[in-house]
C-alpha atoms as a PDB file:
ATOM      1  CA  UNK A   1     -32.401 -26.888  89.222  1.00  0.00           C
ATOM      2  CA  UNK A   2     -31.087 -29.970  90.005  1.00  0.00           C
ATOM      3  CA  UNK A   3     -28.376 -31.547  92.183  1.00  0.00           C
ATOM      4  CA  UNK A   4     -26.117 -34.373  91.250  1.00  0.00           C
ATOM      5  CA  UNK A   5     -24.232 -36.620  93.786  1.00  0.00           C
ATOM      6  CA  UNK A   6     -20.573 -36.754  93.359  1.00  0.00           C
ATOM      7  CA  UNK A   7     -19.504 -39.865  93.792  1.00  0.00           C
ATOM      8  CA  UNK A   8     -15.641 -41.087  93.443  1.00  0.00           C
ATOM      9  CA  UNK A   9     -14.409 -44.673  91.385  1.00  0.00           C
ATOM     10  CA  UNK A  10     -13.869 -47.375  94.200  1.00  0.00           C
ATOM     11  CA  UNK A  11     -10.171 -47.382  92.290  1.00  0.00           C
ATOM     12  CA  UNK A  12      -9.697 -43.974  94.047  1.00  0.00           C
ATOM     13  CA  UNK A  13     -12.029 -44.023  97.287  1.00  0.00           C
ATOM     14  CA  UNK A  14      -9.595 -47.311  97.812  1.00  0.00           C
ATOM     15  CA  UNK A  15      -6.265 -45.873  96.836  1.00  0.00           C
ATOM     16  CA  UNK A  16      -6.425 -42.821  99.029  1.00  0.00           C
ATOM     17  CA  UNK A  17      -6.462 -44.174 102.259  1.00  0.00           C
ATOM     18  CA  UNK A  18      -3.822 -46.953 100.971  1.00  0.00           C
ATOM     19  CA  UNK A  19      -1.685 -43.930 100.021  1.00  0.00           C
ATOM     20  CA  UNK A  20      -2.114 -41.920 103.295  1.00  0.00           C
ATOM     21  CA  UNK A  21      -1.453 -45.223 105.252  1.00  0.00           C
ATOM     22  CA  UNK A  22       1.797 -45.907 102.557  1.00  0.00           C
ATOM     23  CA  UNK A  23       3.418 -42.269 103.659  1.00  0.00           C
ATOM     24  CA  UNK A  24       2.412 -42.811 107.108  1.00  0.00           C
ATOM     25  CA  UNK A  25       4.821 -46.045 107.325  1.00  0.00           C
ATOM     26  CA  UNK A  26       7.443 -44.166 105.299  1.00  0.00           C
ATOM     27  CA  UNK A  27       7.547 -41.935 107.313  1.00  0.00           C
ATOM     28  CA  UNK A  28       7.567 -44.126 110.361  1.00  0.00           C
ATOM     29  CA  UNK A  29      10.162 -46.141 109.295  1.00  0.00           C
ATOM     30  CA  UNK A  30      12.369 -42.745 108.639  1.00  0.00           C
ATOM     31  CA  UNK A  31      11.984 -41.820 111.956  1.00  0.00           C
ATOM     32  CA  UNK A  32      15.073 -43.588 113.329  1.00  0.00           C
ATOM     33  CA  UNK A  33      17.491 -42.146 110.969  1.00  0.00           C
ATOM     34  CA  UNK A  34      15.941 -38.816 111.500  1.00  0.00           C
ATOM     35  CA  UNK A  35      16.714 -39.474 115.093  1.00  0.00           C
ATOM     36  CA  UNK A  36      19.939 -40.167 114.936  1.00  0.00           C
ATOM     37  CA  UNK A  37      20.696 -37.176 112.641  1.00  0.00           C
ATOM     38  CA  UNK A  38      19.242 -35.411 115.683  1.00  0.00           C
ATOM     39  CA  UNK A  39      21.555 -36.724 118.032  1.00  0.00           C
ATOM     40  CA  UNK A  40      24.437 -35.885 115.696  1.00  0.00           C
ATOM     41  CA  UNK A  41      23.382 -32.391 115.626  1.00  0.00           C
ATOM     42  CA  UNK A  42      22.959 -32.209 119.517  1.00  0.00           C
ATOM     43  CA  UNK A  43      25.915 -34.177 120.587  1.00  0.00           C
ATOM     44  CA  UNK A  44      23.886 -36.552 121.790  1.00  0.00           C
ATOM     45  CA  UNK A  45      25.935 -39.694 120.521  1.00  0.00           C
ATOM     46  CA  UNK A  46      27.497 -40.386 123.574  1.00  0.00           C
ATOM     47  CA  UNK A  47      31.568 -40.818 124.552  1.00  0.00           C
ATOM     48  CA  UNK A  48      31.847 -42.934 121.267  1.00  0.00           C
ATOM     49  CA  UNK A  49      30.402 -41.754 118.427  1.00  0.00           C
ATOM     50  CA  UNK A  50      31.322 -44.199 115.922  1.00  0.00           C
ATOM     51  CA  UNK A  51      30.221 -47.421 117.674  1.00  0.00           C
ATOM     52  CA  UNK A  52      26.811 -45.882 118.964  1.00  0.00           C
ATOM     53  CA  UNK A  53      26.150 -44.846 115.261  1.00  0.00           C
ATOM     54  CA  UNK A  54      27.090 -48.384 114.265  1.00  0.00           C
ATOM     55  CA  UNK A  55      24.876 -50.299 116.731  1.00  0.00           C
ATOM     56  CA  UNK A  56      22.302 -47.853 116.413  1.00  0.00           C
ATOM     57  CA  UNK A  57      22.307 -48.427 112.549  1.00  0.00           C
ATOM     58  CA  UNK A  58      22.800 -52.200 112.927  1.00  0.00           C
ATOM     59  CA  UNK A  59      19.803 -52.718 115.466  1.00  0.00           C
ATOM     60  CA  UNK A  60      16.937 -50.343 113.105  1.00  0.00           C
ATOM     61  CA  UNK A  61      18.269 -52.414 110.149  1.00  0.00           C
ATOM     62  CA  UNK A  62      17.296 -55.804 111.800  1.00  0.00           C
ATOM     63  CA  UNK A  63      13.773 -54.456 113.308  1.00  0.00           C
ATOM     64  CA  UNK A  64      13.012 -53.406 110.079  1.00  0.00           C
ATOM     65  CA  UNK A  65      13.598 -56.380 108.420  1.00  0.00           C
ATOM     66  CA  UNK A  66      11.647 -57.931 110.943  1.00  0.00           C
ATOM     67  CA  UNK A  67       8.861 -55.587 110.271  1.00  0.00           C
ATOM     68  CA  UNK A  68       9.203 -56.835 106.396  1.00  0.00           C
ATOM     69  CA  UNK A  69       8.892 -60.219 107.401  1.00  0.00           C
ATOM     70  CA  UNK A  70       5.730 -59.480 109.396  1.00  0.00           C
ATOM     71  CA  UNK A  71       3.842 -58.419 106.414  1.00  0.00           C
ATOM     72  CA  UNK A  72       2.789 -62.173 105.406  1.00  0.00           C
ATOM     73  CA  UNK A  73       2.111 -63.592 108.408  1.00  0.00           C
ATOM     74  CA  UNK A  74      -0.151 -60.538 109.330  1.00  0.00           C
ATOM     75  CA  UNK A  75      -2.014 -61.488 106.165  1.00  0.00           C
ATOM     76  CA  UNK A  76      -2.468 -65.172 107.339  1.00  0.00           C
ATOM     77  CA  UNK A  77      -3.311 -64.468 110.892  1.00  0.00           C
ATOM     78  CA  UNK A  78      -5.717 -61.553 110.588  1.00  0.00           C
ATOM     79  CA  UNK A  79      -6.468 -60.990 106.954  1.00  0.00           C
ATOM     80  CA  UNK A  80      -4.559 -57.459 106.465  1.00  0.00           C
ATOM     81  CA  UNK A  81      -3.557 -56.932 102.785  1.00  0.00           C
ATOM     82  CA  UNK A  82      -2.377 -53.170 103.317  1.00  0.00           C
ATOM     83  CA  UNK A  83       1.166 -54.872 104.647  1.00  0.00           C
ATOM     84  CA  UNK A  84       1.952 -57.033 101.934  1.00  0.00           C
ATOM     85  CA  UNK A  85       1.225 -54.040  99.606  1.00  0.00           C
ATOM     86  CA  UNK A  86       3.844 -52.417 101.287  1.00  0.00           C
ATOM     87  CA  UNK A  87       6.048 -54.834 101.976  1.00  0.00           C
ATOM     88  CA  UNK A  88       8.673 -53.416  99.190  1.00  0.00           C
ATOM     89  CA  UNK A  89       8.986 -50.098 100.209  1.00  0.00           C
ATOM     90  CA  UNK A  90       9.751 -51.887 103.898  1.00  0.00           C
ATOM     91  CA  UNK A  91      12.265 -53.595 102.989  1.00  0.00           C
ATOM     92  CA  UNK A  92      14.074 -51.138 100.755  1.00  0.00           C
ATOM     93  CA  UNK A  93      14.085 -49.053 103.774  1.00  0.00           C
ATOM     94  CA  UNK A  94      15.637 -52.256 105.709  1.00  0.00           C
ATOM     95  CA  UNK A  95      18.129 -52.226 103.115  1.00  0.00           C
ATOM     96  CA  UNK A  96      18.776 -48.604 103.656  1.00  0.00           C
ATOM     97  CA  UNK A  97      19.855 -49.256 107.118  1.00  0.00           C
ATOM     98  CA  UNK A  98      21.720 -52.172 106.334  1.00  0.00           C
ATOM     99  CA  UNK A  99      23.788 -49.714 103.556  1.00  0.00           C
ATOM    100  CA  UNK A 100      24.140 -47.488 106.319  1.00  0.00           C
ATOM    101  CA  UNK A 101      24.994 -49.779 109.104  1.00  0.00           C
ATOM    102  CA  UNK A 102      28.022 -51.045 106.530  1.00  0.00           C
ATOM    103  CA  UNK A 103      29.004 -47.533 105.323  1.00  0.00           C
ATOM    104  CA  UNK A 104      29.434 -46.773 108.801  1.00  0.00           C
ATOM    105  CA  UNK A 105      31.923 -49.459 109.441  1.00  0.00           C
ATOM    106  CA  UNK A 106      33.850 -49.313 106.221  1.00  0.00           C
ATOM    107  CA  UNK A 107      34.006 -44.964 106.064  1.00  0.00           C
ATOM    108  CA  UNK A 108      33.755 -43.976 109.279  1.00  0.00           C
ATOM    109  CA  UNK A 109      35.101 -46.723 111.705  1.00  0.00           C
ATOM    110  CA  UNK A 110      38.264 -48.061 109.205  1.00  0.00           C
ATOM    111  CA  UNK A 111      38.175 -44.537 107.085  1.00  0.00           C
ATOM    112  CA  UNK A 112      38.973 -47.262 103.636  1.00  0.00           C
ATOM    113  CA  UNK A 113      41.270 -49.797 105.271  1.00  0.00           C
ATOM    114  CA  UNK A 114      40.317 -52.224 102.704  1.00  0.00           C
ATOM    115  CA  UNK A 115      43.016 -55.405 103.940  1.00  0.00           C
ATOM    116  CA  UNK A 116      41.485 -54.391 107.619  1.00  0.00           C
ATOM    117  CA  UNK A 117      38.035 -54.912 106.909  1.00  0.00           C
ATOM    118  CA  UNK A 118      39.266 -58.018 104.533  1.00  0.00           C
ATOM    119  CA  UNK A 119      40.835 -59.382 107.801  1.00  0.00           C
ATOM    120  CA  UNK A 120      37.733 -59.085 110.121  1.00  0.00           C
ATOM    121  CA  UNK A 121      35.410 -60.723 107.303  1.00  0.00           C
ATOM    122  CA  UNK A 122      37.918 -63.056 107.243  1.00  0.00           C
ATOM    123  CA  UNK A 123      38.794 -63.813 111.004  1.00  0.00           C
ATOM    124  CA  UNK A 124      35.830 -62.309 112.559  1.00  0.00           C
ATOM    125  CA  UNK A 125      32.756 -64.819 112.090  1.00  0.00           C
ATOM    126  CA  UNK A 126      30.064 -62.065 113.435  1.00  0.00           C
ATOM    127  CA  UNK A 127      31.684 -59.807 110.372  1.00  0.00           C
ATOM    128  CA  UNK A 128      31.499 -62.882 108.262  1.00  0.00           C
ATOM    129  CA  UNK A 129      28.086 -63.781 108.676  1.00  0.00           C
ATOM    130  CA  UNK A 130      26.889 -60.021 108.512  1.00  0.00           C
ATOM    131  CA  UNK A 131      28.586 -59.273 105.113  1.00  0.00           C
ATOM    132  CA  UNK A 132      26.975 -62.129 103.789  1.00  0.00           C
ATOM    133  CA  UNK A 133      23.196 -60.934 104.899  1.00  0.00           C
ATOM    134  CA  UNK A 134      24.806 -57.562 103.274  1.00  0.00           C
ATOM    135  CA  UNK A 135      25.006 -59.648  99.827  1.00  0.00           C
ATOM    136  CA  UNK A 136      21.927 -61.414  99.927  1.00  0.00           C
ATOM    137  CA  UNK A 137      19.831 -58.206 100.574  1.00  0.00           C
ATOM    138  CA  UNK A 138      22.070 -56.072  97.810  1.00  0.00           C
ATOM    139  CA  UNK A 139      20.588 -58.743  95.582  1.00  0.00           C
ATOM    140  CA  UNK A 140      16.993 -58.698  96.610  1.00  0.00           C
ATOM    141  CA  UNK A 141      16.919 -54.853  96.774  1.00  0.00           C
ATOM    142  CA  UNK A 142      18.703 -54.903  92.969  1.00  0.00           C
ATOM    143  CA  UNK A 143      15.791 -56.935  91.829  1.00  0.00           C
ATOM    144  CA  UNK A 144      13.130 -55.299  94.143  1.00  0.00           C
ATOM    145  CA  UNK A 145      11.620 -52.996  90.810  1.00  0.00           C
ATOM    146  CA  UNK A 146       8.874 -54.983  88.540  1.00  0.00           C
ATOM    147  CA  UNK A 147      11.443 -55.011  85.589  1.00  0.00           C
ATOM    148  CA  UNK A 148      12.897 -57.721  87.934  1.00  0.00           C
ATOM    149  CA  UNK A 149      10.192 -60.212  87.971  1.00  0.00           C
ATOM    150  CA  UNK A 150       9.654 -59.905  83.851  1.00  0.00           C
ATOM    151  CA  UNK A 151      13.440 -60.421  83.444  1.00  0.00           C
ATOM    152  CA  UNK A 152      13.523 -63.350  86.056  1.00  0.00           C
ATOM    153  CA  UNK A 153      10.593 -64.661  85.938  1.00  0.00           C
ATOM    154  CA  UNK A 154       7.827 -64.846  88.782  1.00  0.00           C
ATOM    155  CA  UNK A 155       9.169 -68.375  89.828  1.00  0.00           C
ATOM    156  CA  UNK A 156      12.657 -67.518  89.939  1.00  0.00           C
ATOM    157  CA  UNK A 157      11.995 -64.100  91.500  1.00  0.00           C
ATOM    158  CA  UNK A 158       9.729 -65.597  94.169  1.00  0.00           C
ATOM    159  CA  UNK A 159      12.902 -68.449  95.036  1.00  0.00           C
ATOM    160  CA  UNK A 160      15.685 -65.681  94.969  1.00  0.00           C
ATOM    161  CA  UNK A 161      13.304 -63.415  97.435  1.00  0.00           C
ATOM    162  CA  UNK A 162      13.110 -66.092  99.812  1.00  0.00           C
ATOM    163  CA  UNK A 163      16.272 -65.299 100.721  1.00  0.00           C
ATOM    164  CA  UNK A 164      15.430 -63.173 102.749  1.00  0.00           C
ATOM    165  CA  UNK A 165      14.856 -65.439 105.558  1.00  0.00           C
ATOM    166  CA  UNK A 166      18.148 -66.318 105.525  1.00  0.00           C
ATOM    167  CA  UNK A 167      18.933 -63.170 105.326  1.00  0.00           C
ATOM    168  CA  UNK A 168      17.501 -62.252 108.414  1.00  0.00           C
ATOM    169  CA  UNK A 169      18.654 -65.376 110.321  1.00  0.00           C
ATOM    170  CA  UNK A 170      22.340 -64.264 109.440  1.00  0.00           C
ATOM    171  CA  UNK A 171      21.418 -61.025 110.726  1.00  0.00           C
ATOM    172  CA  UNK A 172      20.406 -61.920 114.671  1.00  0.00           C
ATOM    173  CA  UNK A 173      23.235 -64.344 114.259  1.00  0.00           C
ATOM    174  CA  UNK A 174      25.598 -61.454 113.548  1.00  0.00           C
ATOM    175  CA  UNK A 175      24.070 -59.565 116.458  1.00  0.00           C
ATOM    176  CA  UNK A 176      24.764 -62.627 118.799  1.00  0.00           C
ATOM    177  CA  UNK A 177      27.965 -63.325 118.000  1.00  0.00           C
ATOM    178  CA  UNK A 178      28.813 -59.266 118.111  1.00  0.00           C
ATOM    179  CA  UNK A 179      27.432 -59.142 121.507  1.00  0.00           C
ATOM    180  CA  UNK A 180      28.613 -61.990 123.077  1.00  0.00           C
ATOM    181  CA  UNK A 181      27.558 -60.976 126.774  1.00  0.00           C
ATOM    182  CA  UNK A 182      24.383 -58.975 126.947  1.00  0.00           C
ATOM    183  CA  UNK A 183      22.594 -61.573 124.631  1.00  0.00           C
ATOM    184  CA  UNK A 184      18.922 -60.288 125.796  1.00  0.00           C
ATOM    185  CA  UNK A 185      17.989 -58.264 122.658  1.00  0.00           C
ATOM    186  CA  UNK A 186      19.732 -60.301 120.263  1.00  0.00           C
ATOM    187  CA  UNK A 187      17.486 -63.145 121.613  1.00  0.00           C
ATOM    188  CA  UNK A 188      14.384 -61.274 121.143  1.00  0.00           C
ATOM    189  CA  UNK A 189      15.236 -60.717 117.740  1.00  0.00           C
ATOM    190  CA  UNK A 190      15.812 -64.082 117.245  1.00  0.00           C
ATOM    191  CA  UNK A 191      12.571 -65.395 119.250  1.00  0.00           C
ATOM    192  CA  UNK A 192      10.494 -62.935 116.743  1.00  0.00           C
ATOM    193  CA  UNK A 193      11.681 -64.104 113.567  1.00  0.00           C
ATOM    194  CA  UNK A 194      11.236 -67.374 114.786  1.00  0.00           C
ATOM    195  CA  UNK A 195       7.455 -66.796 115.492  1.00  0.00           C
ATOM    196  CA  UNK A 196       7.036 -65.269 112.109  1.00  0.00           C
ATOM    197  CA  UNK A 197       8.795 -68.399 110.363  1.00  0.00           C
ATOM    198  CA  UNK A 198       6.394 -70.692 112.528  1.00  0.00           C
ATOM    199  CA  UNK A 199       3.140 -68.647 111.582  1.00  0.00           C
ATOM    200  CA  UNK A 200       4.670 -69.096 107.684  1.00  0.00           C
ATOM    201  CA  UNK A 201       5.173 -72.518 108.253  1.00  0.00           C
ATOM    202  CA  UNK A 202       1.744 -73.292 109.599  1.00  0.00           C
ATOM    203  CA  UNK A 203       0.143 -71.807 107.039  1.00  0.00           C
ATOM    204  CA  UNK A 204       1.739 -73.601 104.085  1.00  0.00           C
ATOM    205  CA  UNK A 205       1.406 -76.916 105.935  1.00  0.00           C
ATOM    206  CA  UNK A 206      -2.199 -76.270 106.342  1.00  0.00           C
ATOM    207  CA  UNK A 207      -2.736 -75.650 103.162  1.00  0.00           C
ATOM    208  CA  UNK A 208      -1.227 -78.599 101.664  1.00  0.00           C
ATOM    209  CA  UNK A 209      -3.819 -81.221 100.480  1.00  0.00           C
ATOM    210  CA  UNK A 210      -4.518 -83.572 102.652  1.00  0.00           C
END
């Protein structure tokens, strides 16, 4: 009788651990939200409710776009390619907070007050800048899906996702400004996205011909 040796296609002996890694960040980056549904349910929120909910949201929305942005320049600096292959379920979840950190403020904190929240986008320039990150990351996240790139073409696509550096300097602006005083994690927000924009900038400069 003889034996045979099972042996698996590289397609799948490389796709498994890429898909237990992939649910292990998903589920990572729902941690916070399952958190904070935690504290709901505990009374754990604090004195005021609404505004810890609303920096709470606010803050996980920027670190995960920061942990988006992180994807690339982990690539450059130590050759991982499981980050970039994620890098679109990242930052749909970065938009998730970002829908949740606005739905806060719009249901919750001003219950509909649509010429209220007009005003502060209006007179408020930490409001101002935020809703327009808001904007900028509705758009990516609308043309996050492959139909996208076909429709726009990979050129266009690639210019419209760049974006999202903008995106994300709007953001730790937005936390600065909101802040005003304690400016300690804003700045280490800003100081991070800075590094990753330097390590992105190094690498394309390196590789131009020379």
């Amino acid at each position: 009788m003889s034996t045979r040796t099972l042996t698996l296609p590289n397609s799948l002996s490389i796709q498994a651990p890429y898909r237990v890694t992939w649910w292990l960040m998903f589920t990572v980056m729902a941690l916070p939200l399952a958190w904070l549904v935690g504290l709901g349910l505990t009374g754990g929120l604090g004195a005021n409710p609404i505004e810890f909910i609303n920096r709470y949201l606010g803050d996980w929305a920027l670190r995960s776009l920061l942990v988006t942005l992180a994807a690339t320049p982990l690539k450059i600096l130590f050759g991982w390619v499981w980050p970039v292959r994620m890098r679109r379920m990242l930052g749909l979840w970065a938009f998730a907070y970002v829908a949740l950190h606005l739905t806060n403020y719009v249901v919750i904190d001003n219950f509909f007050a649509w010429g209220d929240i007009w005003k502060d986008i209006v007179k408020r320039n930490f409001i101002t800048v935020g809703m327009i990150a808001f904007l900028i990351l509705l758009a990516l996240a609308a043309t996050s899906w492959n139909g996208a790139i076909r429709r726009l073409g990979a050129k266009s696509w690639k210019r419209l996702h760049r974006l999202v550096y903008v995106a994300a300097a709007l953001g730790c602006l937005h936390y600065i400004w909101m802040v005003k005083a304690d400016l300690l994690a804003p700045t280490v927000h800003s100081v991070i996205l800075a590094l990753l924009l330097s390590v992105r900038a190094w690498h394309i400069f390196r590789s131009q011909p020379r």
